[in-house]
N, C-alpha and C. Protein backbone atom coordinates (compact mmCIF):
# COMPACT_ATOMS: atom_id res chain seq x y z
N UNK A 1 -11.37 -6.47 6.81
CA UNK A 1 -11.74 -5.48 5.80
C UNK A 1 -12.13 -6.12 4.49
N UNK A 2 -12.55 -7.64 4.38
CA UNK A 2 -12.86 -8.15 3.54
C UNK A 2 -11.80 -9.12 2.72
N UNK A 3 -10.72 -8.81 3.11
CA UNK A 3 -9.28 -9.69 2.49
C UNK A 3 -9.98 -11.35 3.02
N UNK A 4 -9.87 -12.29 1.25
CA UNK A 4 -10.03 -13.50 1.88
C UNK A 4 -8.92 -14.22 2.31
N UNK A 5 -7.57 -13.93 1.46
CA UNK A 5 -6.62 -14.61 2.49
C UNK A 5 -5.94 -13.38 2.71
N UNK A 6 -4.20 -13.66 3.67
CA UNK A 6 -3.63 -12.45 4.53
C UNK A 6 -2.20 -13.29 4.35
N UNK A 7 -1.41 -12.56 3.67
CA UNK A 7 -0.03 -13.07 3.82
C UNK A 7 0.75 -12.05 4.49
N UNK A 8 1.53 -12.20 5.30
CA UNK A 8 2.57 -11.27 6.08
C UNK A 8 3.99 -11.32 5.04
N UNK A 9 3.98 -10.17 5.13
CA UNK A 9 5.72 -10.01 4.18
C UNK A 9 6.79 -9.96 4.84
N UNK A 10 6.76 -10.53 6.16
CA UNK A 10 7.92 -10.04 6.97
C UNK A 10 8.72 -11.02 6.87
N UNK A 11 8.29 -12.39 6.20
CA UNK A 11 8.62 -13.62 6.24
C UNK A 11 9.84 -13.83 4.88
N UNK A 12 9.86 -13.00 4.31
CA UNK A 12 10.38 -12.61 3.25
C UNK A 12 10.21 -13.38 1.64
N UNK A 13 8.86 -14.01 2.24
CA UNK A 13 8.41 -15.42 1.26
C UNK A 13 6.82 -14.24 0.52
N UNK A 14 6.68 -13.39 0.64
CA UNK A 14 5.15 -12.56 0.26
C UNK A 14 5.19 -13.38 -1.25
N UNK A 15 5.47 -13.17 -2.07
CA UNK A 15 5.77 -13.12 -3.71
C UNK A 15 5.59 -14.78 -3.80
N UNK A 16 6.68 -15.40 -3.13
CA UNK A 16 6.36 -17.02 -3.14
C UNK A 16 4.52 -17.18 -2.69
N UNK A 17 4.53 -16.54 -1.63
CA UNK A 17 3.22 -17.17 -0.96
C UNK A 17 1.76 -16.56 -1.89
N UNK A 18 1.72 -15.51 -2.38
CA UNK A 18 1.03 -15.16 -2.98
C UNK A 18 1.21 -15.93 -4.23
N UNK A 19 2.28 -15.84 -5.30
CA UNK A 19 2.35 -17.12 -6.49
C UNK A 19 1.36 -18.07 -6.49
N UNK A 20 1.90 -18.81 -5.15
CA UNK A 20 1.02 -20.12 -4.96
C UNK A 20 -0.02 -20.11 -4.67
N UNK A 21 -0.91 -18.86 -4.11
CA UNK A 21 -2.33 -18.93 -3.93
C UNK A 21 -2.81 -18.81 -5.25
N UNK A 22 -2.45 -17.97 -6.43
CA UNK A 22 -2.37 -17.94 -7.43
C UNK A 22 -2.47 -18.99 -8.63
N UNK A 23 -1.85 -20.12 -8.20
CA UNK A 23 -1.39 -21.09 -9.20
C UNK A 23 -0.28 -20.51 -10.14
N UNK A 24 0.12 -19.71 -9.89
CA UNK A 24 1.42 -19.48 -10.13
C UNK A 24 1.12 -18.29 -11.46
N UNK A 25 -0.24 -18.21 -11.41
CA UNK A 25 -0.29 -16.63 -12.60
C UNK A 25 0.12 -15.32 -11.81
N UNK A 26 -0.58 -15.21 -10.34
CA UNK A 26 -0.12 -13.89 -9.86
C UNK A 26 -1.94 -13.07 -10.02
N UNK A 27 -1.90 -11.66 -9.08
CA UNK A 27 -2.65 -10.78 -9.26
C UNK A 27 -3.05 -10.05 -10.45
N UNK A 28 -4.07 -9.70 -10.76
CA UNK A 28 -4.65 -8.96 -11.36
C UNK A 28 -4.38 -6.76 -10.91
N UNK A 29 -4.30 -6.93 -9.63
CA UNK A 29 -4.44 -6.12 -9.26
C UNK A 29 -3.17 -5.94 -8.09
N UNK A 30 -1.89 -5.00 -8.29
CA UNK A 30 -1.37 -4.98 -6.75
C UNK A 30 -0.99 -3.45 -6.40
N UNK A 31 -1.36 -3.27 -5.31
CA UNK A 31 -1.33 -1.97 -5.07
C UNK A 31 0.13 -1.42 -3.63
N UNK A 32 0.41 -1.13 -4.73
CA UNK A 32 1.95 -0.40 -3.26
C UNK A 32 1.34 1.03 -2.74
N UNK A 33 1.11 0.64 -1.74
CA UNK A 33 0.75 2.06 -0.50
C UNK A 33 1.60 2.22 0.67
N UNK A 34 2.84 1.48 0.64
CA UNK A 34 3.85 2.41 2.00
C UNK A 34 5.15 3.08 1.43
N UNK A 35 5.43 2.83 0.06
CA UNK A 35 6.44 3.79 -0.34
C UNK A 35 8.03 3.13 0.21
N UNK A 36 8.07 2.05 -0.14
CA UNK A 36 9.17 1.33 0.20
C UNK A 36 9.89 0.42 -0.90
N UNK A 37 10.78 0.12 -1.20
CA UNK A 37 11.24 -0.41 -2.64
C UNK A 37 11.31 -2.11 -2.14
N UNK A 38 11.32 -2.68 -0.92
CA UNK A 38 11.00 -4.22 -1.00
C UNK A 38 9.16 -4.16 -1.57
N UNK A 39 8.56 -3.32 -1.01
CA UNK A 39 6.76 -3.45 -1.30
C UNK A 39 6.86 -3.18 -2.90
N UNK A 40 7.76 -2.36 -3.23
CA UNK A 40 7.31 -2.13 -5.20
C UNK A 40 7.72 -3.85 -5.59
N UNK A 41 8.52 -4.30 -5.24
CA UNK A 41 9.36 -5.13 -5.71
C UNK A 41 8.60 -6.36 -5.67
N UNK A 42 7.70 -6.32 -4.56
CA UNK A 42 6.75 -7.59 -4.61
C UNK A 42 5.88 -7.17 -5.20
N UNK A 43 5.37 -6.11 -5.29
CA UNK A 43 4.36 -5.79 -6.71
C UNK A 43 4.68 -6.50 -7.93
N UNK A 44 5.90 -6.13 -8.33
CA UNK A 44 6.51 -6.33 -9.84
C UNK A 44 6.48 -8.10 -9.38
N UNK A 45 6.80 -8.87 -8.97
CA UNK A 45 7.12 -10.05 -8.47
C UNK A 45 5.65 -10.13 -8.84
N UNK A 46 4.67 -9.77 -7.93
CA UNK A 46 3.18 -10.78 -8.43
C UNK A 46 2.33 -10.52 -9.36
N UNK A 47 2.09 -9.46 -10.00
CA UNK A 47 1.36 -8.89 -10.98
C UNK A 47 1.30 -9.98 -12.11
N UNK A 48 0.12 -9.83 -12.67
CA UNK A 48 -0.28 -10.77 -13.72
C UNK A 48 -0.33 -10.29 -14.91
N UNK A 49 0.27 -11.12 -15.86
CA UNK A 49 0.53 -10.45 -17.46
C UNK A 49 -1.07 -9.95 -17.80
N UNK A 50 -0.57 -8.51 -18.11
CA UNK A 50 -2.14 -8.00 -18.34
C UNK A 50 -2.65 -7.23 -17.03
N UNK A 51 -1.44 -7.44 -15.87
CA UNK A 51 -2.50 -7.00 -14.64
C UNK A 51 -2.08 -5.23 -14.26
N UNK A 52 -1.98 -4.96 -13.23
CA UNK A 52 -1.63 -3.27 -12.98
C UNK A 52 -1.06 -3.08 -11.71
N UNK A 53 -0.27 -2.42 -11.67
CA UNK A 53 0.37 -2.37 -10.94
C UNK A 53 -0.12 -0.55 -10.21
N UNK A 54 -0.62 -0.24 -8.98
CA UNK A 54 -0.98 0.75 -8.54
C UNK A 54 -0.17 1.25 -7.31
N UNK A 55 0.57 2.56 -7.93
CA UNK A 55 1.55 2.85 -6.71
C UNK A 55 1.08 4.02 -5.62
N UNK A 56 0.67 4.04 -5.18
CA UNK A 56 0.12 5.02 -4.43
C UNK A 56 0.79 5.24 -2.77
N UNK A 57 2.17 5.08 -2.75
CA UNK A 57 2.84 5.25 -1.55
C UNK A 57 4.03 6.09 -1.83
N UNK A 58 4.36 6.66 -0.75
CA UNK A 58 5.43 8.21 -1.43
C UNK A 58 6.49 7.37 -1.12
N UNK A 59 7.19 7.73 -2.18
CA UNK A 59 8.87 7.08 -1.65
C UNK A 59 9.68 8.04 -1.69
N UNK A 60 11.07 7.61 -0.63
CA UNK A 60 11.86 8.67 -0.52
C UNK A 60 13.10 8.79 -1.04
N UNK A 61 12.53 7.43 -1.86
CA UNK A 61 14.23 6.87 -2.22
C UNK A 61 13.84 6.19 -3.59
N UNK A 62 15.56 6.14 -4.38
CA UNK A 62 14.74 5.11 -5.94
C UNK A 62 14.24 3.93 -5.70
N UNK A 63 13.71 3.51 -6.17
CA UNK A 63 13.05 1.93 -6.52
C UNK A 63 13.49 1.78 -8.05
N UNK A 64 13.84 -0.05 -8.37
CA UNK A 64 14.00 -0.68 -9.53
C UNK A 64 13.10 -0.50 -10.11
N UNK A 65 13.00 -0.55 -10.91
CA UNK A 65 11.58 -0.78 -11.95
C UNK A 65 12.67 -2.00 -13.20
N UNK A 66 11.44 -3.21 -12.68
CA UNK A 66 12.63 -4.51 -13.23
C UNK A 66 11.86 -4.90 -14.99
N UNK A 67 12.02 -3.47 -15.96
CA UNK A 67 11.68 -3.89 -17.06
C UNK A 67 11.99 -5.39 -17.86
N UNK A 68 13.26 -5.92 -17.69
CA UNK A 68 13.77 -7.29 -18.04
C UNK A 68 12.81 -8.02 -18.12
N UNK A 69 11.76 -7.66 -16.66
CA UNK A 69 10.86 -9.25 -16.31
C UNK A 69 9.51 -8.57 -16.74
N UNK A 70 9.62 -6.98 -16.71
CA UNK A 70 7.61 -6.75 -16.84
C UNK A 70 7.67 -6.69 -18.65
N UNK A 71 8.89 -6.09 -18.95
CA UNK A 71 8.27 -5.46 -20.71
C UNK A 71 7.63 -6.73 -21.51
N UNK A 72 7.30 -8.07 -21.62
CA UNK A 72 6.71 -8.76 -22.54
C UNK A 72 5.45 -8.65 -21.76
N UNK A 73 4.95 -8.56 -20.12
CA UNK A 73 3.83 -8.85 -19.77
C UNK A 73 2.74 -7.73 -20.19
N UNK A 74 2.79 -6.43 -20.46
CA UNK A 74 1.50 -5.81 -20.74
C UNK A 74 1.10 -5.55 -19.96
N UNK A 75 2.01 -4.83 -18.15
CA UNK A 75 1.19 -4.45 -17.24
C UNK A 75 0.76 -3.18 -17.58
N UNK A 76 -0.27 -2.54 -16.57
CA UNK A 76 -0.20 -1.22 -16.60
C UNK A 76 0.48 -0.69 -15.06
N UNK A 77 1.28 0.75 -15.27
CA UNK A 77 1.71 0.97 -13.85
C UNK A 77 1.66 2.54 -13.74
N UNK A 78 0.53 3.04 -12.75
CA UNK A 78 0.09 4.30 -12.48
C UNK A 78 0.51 4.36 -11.11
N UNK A 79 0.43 5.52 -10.92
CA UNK A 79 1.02 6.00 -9.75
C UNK A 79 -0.29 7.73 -9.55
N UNK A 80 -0.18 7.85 -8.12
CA UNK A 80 -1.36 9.24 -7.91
C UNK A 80 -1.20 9.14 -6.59
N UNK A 81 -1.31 10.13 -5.70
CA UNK A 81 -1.85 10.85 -4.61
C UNK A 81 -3.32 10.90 -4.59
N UNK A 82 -3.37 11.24 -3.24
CA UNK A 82 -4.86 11.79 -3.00
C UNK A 82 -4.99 13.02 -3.26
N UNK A 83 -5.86 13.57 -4.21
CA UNK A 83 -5.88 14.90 -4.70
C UNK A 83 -7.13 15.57 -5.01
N UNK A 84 -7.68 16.71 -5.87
CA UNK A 84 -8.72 17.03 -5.95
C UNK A 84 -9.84 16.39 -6.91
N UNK A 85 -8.35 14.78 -7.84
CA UNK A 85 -9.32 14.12 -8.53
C UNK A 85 -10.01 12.94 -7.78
N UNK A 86 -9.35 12.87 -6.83
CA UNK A 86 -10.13 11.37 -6.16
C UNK A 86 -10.04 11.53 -4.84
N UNK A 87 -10.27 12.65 -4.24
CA UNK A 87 -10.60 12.78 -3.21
C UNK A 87 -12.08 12.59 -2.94
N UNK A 88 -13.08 13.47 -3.69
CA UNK A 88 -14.87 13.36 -3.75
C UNK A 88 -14.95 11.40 -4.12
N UNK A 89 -14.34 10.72 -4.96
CA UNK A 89 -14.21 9.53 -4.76
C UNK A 89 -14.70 8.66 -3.47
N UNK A 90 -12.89 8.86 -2.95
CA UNK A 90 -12.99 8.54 -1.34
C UNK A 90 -14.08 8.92 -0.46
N UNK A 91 -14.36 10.00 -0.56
CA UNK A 91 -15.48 10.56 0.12
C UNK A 91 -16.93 9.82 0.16
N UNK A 92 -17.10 9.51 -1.07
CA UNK A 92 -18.51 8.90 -1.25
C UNK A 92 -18.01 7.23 -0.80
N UNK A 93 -16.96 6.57 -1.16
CA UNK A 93 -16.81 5.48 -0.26
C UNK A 93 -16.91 5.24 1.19
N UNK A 94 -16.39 6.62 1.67
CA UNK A 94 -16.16 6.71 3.37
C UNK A 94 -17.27 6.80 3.43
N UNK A 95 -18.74 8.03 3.43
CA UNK A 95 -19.87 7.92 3.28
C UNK A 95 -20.81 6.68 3.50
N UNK A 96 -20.58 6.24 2.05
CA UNK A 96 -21.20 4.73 2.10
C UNK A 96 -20.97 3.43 2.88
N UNK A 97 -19.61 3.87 3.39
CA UNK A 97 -19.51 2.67 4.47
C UNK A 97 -18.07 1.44 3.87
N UNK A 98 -18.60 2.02 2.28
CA UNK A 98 -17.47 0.81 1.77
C UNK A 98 -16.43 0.64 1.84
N UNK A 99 -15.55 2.05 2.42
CA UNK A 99 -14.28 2.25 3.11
C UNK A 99 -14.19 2.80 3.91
N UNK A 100 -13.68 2.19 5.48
CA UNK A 100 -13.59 2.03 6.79
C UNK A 100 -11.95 2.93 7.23
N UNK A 101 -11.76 3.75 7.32
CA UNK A 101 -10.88 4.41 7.40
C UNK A 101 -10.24 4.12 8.65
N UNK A 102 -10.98 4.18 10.04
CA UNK A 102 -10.95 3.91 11.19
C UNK A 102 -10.38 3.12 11.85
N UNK A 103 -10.38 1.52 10.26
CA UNK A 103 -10.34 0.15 10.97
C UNK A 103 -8.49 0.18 10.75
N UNK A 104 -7.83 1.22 9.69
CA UNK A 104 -6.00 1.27 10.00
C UNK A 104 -5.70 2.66 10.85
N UNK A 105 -6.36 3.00 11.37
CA UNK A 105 -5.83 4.20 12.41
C UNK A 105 -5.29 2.99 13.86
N UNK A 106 -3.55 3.38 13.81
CA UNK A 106 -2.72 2.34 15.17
C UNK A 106 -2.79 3.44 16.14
N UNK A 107 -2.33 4.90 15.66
CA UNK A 107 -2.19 5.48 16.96
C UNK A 107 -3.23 6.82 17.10
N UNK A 108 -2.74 7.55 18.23
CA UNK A 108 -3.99 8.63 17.75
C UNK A 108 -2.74 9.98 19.00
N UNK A 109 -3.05 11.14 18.35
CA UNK A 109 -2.48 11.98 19.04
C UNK A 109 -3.07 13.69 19.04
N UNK A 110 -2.81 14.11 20.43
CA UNK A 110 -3.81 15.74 20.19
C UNK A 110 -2.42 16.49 19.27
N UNK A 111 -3.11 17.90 18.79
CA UNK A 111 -2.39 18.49 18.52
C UNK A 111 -0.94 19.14 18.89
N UNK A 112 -0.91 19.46 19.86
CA UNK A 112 0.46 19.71 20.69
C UNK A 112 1.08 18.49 21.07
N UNK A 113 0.47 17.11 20.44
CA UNK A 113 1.77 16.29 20.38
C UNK A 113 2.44 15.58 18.98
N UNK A 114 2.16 17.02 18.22
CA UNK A 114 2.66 16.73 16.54
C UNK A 114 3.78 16.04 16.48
N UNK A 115 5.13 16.24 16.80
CA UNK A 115 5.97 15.80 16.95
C UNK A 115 6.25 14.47 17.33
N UNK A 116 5.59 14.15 18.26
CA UNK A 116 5.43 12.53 18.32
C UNK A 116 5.05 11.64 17.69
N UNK A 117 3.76 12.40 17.02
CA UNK A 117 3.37 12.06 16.02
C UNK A 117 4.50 11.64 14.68
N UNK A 118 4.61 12.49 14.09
CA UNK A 118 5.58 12.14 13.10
C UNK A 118 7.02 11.21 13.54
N UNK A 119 7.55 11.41 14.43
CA UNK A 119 8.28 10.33 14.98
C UNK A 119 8.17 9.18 15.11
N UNK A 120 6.20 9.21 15.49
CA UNK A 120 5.96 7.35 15.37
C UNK A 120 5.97 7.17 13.86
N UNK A 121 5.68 7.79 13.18
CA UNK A 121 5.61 7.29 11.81
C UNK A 121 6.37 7.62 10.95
N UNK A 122 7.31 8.36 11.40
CA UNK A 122 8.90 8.31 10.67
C UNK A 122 9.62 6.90 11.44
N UNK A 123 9.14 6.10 12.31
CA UNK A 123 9.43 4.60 12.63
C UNK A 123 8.87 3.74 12.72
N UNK A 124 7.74 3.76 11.64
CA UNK A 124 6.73 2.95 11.54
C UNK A 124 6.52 1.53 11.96
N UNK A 125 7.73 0.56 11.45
CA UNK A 125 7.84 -0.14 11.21
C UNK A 125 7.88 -0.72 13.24
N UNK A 126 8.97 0.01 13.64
CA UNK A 126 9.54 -0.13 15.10
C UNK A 126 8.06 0.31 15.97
N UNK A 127 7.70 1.21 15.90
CA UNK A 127 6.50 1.72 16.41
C UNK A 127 4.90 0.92 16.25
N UNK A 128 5.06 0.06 14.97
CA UNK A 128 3.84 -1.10 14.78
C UNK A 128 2.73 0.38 14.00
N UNK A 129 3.27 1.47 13.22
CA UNK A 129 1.91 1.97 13.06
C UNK A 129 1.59 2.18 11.67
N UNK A 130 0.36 1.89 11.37
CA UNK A 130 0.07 1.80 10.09
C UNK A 130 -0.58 3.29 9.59
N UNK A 131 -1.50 4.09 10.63
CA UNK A 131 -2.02 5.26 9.66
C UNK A 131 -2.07 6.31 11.54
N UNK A 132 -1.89 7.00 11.51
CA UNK A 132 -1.67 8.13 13.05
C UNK A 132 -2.70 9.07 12.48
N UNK A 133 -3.48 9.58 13.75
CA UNK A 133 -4.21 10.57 13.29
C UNK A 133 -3.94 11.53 14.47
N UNK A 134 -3.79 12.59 14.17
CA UNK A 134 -3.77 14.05 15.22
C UNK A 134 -5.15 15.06 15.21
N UNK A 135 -5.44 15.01 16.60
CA UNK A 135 -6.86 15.58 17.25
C UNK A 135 -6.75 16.89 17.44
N UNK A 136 -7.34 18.01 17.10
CA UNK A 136 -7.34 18.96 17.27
C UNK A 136 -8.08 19.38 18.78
N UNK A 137 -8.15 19.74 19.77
CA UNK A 137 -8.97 20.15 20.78
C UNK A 137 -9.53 19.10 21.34
């Protein structure tokens, strides 16, 4: 999807390994999209003084927010859903090609198997799935 390098976080080194691709400034840009407080946490971990921090994953639970280490850096940290402001957005990306929606769909399910559905992805992690889509007919 265009990523030039790919670090796995399972290793529990993400923050180290990213640092060092870095030279040790960190991202400009990190974006939390699964709504989990180890993923905020490596956000705050790599972000670059000056950089932003973009939360866009629902959480169900608190997360730190580790002011100690961000308040001298000058991040910015927004947070949004997909909504009626950036949905026509997305749209014209999907459109254009420049975002591939298709290429994180793991599982796929018809309608009368809703339930399974949400089960794989209330166990995401166990289940390997990154985005489920349910088929109508």
């Amino acid at each position: 999807m265009g990523a030039t390098k790919v670090v796995n976080s399972s290793g529990g080194k993400a923050a180290e390994e990213i640092l060092a691709l870095t030279d040790g400034r960190g991202v400009d840009v990190a974006i939390e999209a699964v709504g989990m407080a180890a993923t905020f946490e490596i956000c705050q971990d790599i972000v670059a003084a000056g950089g932003h921090i973009a939360n866009v994953g629902v959480h169900g639970s608190a997360v730190t927010l580790k002011l100690e280490k961000l308040w001298d850096r000058s991040i910015t940290l927004t947070t949004r859903l997909v909504d009626t402001v950036t949905l026509p957005m997305l749209m014209r990306s999907v459109l254009s090609g420049r975002l591939q929606p298709k290429k994180l769909i793991t599982h796929e399910f018809k309608l009368e198997e809703m339930m399974k559905a949400y089960d794989t992805f209330a166990n995401a992690a166990r289940e390997k799935a990154l985005k489920v889509i349910v088929r109508a007919g």
